[in-house]
PDB file of N, CA and C in Angstrom:
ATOM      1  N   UNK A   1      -6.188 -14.397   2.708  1.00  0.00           N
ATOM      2  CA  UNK A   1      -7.024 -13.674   1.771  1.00  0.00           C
ATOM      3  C   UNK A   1      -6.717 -12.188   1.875  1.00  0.00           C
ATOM      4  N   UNK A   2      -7.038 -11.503   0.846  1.00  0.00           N
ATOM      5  CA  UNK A   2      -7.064  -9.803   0.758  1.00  0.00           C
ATOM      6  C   UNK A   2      -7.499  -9.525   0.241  1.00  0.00           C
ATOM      7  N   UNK A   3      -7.885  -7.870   0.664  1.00  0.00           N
ATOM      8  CA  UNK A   3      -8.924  -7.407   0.572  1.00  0.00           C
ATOM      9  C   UNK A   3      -8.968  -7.011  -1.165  1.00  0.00           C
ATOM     10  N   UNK A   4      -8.150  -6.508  -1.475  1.00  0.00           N
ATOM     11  CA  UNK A   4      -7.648  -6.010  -2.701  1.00  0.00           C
ATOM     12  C   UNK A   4      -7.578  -5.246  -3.185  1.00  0.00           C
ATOM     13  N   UNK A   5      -8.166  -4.123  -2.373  1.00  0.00           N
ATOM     14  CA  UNK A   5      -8.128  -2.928  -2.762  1.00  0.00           C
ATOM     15  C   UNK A   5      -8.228  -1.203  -1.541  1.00  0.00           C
ATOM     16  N   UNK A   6      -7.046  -2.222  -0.605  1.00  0.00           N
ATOM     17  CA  UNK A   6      -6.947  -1.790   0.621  1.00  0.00           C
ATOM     18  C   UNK A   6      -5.932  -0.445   0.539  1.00  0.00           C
ATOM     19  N   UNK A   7      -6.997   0.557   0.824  1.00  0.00           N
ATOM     20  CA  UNK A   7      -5.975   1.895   0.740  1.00  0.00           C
ATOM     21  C   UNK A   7      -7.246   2.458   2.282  1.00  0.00           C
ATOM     22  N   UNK A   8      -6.528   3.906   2.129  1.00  0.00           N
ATOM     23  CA  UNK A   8      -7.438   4.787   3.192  1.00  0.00           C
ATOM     24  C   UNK A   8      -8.448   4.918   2.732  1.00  0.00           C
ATOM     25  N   UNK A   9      -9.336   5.251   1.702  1.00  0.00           N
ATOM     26  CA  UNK A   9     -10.713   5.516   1.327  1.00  0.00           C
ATOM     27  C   UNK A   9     -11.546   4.162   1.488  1.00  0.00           C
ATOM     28  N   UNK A  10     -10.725   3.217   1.370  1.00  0.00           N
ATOM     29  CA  UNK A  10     -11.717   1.758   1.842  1.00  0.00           C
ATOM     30  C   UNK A  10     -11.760   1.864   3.475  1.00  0.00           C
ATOM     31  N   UNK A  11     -11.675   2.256   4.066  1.00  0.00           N
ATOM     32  CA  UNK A  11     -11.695   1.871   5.488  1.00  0.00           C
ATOM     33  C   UNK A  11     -12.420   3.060   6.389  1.00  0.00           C
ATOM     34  N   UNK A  12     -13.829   2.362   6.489  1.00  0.00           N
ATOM     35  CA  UNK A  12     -14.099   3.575   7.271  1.00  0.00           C
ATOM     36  C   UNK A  12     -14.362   3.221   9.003  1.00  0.00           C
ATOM     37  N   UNK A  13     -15.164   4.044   9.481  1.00  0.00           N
ATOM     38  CA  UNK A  13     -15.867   3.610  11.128  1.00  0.00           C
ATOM     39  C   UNK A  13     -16.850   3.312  11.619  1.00  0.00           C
ATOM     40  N   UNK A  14     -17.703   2.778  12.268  1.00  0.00           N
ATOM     41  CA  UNK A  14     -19.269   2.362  12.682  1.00  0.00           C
ATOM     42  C   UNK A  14     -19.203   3.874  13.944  1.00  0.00           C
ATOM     43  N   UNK A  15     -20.639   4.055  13.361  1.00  0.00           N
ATOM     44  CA  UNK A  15     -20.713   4.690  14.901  1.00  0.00           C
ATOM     45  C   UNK A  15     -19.842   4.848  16.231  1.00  0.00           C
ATOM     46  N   UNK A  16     -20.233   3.571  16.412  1.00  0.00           N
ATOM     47  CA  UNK A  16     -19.398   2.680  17.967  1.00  0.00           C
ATOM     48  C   UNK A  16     -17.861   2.892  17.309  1.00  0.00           C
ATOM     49  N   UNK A  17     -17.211   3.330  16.415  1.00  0.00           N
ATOM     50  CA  UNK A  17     -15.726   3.674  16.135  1.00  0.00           C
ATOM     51  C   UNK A  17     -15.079   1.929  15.449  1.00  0.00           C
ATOM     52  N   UNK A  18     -15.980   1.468  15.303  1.00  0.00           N
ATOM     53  CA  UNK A  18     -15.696  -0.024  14.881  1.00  0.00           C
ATOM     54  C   UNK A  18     -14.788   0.249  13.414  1.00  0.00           C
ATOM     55  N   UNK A  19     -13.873  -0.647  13.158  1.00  0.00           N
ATOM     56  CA  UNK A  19     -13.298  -0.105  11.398  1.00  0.00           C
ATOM     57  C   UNK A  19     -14.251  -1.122  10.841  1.00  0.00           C
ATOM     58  N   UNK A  20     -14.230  -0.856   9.615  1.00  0.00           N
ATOM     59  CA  UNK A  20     -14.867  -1.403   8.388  1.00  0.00           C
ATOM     60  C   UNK A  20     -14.217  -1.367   7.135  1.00  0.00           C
ATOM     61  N   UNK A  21     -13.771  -2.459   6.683  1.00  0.00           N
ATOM     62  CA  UNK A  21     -13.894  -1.979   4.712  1.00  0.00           C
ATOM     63  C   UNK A  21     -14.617  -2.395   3.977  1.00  0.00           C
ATOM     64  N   UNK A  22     -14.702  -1.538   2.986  1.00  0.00           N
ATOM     65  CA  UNK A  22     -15.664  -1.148   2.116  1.00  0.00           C
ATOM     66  C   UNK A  22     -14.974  -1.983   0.528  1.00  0.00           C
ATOM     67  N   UNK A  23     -15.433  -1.619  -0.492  1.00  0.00           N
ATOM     68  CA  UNK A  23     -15.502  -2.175  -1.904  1.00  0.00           C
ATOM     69  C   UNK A  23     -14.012  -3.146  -2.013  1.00  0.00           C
ATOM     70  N   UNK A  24     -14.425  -4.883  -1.769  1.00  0.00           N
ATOM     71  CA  UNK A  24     -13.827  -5.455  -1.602  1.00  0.00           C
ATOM     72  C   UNK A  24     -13.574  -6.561  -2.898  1.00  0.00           C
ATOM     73  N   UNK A  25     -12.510  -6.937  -3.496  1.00  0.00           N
ATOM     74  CA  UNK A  25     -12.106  -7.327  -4.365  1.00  0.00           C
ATOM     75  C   UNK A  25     -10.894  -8.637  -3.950  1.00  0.00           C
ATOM     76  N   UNK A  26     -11.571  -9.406  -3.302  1.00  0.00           N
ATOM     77  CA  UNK A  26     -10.908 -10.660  -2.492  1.00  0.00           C
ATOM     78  C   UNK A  26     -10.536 -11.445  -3.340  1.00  0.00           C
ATOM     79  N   UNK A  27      -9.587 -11.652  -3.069  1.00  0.00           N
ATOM     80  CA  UNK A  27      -8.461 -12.368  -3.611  1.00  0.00           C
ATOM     81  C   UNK A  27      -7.459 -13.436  -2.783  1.00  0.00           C
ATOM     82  N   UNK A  28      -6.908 -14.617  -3.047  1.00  0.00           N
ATOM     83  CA  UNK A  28      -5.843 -14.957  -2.130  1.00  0.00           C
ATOM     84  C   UNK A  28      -4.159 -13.995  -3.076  1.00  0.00           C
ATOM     85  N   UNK A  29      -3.762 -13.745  -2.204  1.00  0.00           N
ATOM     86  CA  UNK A  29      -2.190 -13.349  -2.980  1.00  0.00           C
ATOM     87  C   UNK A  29      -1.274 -12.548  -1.227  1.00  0.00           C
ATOM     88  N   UNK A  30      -0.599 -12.164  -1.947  1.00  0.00           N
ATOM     89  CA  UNK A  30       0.448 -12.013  -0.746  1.00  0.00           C
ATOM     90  C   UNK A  30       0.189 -10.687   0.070  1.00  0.00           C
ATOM     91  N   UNK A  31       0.301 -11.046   1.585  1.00  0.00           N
ATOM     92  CA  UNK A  31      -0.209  -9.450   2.181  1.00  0.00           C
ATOM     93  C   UNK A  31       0.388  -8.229   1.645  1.00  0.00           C
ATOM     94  N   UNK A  32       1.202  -8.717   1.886  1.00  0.00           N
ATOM     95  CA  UNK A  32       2.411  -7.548   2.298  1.00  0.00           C
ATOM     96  C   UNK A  32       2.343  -6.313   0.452  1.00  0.00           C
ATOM     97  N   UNK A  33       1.668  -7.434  -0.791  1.00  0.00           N
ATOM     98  CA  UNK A  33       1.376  -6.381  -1.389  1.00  0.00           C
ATOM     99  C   UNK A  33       0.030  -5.898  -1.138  1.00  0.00           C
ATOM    100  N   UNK A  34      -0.927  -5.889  -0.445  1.00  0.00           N
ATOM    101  CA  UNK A  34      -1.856  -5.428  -0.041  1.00  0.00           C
ATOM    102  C   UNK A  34      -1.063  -4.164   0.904  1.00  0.00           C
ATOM    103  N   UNK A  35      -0.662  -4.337   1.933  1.00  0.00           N
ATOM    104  CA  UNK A  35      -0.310  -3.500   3.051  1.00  0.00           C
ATOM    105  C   UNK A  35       0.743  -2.168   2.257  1.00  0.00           C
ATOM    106  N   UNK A  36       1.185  -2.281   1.086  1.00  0.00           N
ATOM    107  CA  UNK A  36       1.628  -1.551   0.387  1.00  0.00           C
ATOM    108  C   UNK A  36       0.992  -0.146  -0.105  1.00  0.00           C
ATOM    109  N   UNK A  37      -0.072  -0.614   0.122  1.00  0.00           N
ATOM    110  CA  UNK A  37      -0.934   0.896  -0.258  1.00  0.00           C
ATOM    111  C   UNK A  37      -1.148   1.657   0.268  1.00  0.00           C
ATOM    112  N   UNK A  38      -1.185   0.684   1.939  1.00  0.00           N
ATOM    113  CA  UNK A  38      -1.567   1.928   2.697  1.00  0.00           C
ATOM    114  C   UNK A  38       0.014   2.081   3.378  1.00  0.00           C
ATOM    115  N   UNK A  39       0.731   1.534   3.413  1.00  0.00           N
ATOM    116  CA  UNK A  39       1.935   2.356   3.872  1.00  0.00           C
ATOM    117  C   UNK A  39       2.647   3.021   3.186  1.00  0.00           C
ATOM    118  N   UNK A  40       2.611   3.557   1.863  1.00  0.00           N
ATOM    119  CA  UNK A  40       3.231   4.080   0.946  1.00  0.00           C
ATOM    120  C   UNK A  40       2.597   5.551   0.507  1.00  0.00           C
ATOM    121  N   UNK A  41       1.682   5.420   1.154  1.00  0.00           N
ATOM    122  CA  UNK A  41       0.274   6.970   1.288  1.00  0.00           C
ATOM    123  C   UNK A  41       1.093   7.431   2.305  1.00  0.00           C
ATOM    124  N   UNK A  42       0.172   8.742   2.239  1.00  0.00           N
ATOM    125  CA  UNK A  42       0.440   9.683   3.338  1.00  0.00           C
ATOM    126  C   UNK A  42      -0.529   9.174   4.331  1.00  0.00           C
ATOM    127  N   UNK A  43      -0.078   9.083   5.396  1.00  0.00           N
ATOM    128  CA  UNK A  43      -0.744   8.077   6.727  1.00  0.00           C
ATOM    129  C   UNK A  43      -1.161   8.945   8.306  1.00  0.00           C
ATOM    130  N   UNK A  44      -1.647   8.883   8.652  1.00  0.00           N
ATOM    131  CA  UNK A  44      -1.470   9.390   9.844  1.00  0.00           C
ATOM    132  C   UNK A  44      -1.077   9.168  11.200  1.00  0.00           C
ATOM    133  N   UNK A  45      -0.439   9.108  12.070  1.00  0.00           N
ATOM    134  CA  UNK A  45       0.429   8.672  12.943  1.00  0.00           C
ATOM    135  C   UNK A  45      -0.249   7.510  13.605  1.00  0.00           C
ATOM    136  N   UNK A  46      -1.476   7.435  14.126  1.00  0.00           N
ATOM    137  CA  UNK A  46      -2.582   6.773  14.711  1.00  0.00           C
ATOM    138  C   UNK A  46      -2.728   5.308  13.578  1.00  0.00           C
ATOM    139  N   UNK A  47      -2.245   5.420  12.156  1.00  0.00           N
ATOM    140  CA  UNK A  47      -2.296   4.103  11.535  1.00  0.00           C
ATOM    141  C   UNK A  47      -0.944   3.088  12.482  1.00  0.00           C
ATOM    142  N   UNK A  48      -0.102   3.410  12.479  1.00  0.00           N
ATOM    143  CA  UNK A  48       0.964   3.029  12.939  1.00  0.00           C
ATOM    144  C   UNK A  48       0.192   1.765  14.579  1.00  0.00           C
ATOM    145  N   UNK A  49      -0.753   1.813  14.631  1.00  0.00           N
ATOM    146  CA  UNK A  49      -1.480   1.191  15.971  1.00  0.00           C
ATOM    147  C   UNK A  49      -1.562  -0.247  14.566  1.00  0.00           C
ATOM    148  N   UNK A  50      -2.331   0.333  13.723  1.00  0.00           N
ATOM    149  CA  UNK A  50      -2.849  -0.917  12.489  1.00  0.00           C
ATOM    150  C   UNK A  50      -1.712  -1.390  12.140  1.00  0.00           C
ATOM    151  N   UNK A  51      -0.797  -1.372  11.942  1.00  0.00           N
ATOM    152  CA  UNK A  51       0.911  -2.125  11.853  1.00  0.00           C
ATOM    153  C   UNK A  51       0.847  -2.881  12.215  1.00  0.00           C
ATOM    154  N   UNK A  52       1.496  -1.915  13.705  1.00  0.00           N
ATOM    155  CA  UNK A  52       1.569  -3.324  14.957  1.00  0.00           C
ATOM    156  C   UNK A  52       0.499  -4.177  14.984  1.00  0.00           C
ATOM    157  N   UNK A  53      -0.779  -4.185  15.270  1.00  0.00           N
ATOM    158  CA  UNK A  53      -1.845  -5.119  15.473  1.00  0.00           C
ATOM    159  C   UNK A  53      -1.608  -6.070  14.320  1.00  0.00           C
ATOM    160  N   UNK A  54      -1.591  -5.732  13.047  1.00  0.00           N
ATOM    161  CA  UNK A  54      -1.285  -6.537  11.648  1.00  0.00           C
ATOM    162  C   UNK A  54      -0.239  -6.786  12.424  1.00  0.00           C
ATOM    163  N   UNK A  55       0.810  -7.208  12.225  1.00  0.00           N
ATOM    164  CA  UNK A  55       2.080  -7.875  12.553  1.00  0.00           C
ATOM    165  C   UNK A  55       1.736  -9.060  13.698  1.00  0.00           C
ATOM    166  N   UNK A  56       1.135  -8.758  14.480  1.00  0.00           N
ATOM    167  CA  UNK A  56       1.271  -9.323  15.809  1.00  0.00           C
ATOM    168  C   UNK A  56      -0.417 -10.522  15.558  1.00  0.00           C
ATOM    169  N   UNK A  57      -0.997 -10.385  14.748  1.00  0.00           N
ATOM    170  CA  UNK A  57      -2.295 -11.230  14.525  1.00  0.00           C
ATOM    171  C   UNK A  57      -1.543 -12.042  13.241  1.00  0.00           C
ATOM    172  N   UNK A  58      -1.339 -11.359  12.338  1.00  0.00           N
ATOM    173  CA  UNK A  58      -0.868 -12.020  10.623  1.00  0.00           C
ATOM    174  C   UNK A  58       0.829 -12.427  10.789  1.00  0.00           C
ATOM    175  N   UNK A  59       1.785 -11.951  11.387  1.00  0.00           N
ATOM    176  CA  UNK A  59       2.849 -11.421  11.150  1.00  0.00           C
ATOM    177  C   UNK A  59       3.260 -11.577   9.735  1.00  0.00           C
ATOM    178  N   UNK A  60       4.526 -10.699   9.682  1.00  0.00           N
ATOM    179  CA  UNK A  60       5.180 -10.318   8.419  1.00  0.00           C
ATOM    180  C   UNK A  60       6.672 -10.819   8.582  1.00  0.00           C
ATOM    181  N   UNK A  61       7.267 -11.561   7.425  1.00  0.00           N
ATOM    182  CA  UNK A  61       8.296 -11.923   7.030  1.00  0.00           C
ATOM    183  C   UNK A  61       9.615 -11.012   7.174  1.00  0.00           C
ATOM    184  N   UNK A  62      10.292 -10.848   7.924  1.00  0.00           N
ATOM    185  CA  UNK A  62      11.562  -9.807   8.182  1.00  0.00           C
ATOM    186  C   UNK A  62      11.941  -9.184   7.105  1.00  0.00           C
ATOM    187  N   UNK A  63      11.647  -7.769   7.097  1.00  0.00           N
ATOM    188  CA  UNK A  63      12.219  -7.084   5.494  1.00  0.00           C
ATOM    189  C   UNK A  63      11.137  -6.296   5.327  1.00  0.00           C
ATOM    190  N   UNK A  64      10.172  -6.636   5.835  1.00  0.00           N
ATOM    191  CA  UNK A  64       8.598  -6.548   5.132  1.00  0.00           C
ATOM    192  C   UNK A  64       8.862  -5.220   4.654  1.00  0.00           C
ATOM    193  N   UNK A  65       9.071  -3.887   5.496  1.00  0.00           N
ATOM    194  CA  UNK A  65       8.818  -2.866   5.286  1.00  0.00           C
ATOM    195  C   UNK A  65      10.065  -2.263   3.853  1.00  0.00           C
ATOM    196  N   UNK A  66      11.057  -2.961   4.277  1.00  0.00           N
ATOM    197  CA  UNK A  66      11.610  -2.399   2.974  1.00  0.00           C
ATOM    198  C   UNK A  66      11.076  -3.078   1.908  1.00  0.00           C
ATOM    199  N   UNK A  67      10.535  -4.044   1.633  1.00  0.00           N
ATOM    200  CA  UNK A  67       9.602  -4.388   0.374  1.00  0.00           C
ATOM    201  C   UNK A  67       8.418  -3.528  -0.537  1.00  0.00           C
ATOM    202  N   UNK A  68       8.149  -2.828   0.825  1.00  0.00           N
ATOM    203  CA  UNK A  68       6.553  -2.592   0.089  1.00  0.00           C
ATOM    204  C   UNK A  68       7.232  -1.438  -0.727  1.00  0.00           C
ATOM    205  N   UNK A  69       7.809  -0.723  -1.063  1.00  0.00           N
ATOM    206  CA  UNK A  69       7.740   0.528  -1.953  1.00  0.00           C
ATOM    207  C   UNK A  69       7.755  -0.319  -3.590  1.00  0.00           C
ATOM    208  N   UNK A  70       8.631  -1.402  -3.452  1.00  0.00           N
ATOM    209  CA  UNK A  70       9.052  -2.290  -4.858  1.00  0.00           C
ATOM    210  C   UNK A  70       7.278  -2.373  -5.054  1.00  0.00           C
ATOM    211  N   UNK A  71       6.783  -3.193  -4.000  1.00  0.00           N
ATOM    212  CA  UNK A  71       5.083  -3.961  -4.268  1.00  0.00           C
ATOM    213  C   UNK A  71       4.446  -3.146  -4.786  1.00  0.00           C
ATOM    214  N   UNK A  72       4.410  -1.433  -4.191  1.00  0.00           N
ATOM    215  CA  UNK A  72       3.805  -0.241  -4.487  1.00  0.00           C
ATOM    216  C   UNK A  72       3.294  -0.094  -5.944  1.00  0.00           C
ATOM    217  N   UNK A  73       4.806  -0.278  -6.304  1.00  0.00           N
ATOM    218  CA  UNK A  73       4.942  -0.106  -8.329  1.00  0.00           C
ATOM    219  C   UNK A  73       3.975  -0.301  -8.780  1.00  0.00           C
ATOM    220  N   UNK A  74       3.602  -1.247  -8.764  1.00  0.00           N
ATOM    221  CA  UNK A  74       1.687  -2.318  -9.462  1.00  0.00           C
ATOM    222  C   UNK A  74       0.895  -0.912  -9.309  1.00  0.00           C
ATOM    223  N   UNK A  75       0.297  -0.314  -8.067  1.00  0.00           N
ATOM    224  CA  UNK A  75       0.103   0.730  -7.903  1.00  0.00           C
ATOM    225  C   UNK A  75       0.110   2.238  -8.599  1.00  0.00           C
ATOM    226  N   UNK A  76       1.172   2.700  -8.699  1.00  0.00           N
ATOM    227  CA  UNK A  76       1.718   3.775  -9.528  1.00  0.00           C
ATOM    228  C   UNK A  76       1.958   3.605 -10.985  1.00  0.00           C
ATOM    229  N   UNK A  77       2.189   2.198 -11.265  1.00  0.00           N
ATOM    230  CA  UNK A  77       2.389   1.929 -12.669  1.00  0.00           C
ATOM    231  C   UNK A  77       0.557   2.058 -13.205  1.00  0.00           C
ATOM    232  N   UNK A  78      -0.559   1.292 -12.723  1.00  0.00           N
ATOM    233  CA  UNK A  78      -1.652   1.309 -12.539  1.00  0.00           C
ATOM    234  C   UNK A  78      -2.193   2.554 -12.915  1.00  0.00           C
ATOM    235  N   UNK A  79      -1.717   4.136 -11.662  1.00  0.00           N
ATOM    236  CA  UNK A  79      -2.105   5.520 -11.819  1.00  0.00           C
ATOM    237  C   UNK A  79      -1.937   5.993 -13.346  1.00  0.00           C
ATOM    238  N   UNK A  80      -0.621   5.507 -13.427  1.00  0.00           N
ATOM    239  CA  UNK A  80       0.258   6.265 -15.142  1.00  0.00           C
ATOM    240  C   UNK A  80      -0.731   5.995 -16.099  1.00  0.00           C
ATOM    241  N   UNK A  81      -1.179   4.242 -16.081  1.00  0.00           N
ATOM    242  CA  UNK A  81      -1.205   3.494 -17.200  1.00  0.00           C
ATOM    243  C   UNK A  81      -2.683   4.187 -17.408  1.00  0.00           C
ATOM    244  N   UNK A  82      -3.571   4.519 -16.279  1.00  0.00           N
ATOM    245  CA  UNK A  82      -4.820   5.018 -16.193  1.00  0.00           C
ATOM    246  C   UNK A  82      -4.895   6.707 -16.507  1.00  0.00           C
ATOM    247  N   UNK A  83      -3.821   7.009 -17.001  1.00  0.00           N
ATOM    248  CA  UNK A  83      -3.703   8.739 -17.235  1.00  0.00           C
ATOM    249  C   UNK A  83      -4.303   9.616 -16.097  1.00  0.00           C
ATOM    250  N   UNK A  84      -3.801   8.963 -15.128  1.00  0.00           N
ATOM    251  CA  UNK A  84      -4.267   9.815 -13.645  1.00  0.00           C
ATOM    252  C   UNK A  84      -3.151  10.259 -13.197  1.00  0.00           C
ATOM    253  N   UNK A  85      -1.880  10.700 -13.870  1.00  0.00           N
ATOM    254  CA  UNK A  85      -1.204  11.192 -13.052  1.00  0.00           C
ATOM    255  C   UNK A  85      -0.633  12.899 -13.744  1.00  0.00           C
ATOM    256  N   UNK A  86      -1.560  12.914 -13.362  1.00  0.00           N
ATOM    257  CA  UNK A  86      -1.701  14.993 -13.734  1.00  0.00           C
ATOM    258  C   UNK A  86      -0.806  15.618 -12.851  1.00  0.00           C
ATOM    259  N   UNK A  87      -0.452  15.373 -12.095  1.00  0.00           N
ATOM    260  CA  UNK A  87       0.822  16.106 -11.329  1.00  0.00           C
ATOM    261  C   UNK A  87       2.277  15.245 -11.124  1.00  0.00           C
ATOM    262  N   UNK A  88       2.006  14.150 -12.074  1.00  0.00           N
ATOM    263  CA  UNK A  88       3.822  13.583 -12.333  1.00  0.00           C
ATOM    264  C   UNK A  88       4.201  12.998 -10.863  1.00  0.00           C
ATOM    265  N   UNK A  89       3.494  12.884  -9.943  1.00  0.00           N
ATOM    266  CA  UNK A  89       3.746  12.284  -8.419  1.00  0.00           C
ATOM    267  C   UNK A  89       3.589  10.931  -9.073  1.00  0.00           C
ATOM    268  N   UNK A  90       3.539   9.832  -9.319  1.00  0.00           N
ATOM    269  CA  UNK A  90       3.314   8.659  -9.451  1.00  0.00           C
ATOM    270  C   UNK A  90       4.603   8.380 -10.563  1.00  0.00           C
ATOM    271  N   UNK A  91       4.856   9.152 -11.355  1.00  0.00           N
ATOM    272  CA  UNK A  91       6.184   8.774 -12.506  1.00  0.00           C
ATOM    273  C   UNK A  91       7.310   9.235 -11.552  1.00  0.00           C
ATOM    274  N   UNK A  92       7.473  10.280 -10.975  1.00  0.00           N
ATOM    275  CA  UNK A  92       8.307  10.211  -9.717  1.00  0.00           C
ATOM    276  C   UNK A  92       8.297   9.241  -8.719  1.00  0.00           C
ATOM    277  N   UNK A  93       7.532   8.734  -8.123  1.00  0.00           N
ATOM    278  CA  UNK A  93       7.541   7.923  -7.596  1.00  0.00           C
ATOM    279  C   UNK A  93       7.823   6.364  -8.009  1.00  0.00           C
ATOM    280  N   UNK A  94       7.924   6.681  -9.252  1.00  0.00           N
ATOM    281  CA  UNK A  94       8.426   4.792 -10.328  1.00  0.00           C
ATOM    282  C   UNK A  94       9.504   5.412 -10.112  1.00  0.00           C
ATOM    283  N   UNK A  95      10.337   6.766 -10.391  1.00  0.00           N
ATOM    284  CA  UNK A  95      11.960   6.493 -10.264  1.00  0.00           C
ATOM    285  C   UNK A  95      12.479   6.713  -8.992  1.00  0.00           C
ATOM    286  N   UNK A  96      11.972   7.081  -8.379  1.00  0.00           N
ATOM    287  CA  UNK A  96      12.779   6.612  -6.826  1.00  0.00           C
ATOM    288  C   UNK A  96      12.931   5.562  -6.076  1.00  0.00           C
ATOM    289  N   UNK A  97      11.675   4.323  -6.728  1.00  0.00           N
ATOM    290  CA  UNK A  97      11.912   3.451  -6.362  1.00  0.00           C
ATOM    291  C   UNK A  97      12.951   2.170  -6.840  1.00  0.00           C
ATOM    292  N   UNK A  98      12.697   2.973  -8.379  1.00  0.00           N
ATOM    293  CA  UNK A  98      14.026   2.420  -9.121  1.00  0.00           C
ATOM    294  C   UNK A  98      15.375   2.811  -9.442  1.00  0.00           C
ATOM    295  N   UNK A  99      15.569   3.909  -8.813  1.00  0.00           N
ATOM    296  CA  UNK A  99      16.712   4.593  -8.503  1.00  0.00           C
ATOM    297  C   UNK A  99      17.944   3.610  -8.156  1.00  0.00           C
ATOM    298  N   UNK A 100      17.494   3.180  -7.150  1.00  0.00           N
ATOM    299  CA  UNK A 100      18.775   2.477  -6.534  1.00  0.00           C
ATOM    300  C   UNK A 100      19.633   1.210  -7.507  1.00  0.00           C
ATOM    301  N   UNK A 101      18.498   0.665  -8.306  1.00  0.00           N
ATOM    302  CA  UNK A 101      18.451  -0.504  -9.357  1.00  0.00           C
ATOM    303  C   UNK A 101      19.501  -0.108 -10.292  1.00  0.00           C
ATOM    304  N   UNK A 102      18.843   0.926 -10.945  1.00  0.00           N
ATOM    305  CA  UNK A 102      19.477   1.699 -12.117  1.00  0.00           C
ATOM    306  C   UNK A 102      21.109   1.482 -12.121  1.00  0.00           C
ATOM    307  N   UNK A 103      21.646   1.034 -13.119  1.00  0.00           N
ATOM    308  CA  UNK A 103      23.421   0.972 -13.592  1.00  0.00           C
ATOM    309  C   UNK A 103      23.806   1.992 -14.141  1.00  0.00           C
ATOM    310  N   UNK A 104      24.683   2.475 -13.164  1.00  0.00           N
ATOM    311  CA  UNK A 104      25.569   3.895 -14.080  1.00  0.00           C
ATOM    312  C   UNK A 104      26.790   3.434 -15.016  1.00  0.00           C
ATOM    313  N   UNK A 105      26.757   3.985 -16.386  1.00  0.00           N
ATOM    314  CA  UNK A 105      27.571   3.856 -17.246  1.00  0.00           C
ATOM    315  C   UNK A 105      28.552   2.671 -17.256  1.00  0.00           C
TER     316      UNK A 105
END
């Protein structure tokens, strides 16, 4: 199952430092596009603990990490399609990921 709408603003702390997420939109579908959101953000070094632990409870299919920028797309295509992208970071970010794809002449 996933959460579905797993980025940094869903996840907060209890008192006791416990994690939590918040506004959940459960779904069955594939992790690894879940885990896309939050590894494709700007992260802070201390997430990198939530990786490993994910990997080592769920594990992930070899590749995983070069996948998620493709999974991301849903994401950024999402920002565009929603006219939220006032600073062109998200249409940049559709061509770098499709950069490599792209056929020259």
């Amino acid at each position: 199952m996933n959460h579905g709408d797993l980025w940094q603003e869903n996840i907060l702390a209890t008192a006791a430092g416990e994690p939590v997420l918040i506004d959940p939109a459960v779904h069955y579908g594939w992790p690894e596009s879940e885990l896309s959101m939050l590894w494709c953000a700007l992260r802070p070094p201390v997430s990198e603990r939530f990786f490993a632990v994910y990997r080592e409870i769920a594990g992930l299919d070899d590749g995983w990490e070069e996948r998620l920028a493709i999974l991301h797309l849903r994401e950024l295509l999402s920002v565009i399609a929603h006219d939220d992208d006032r600073d062109g970071g998200a249409a940049h970010g559709v061509r770098e990921v499709v950069k490599p794809f792209l056929r020259r002449g």
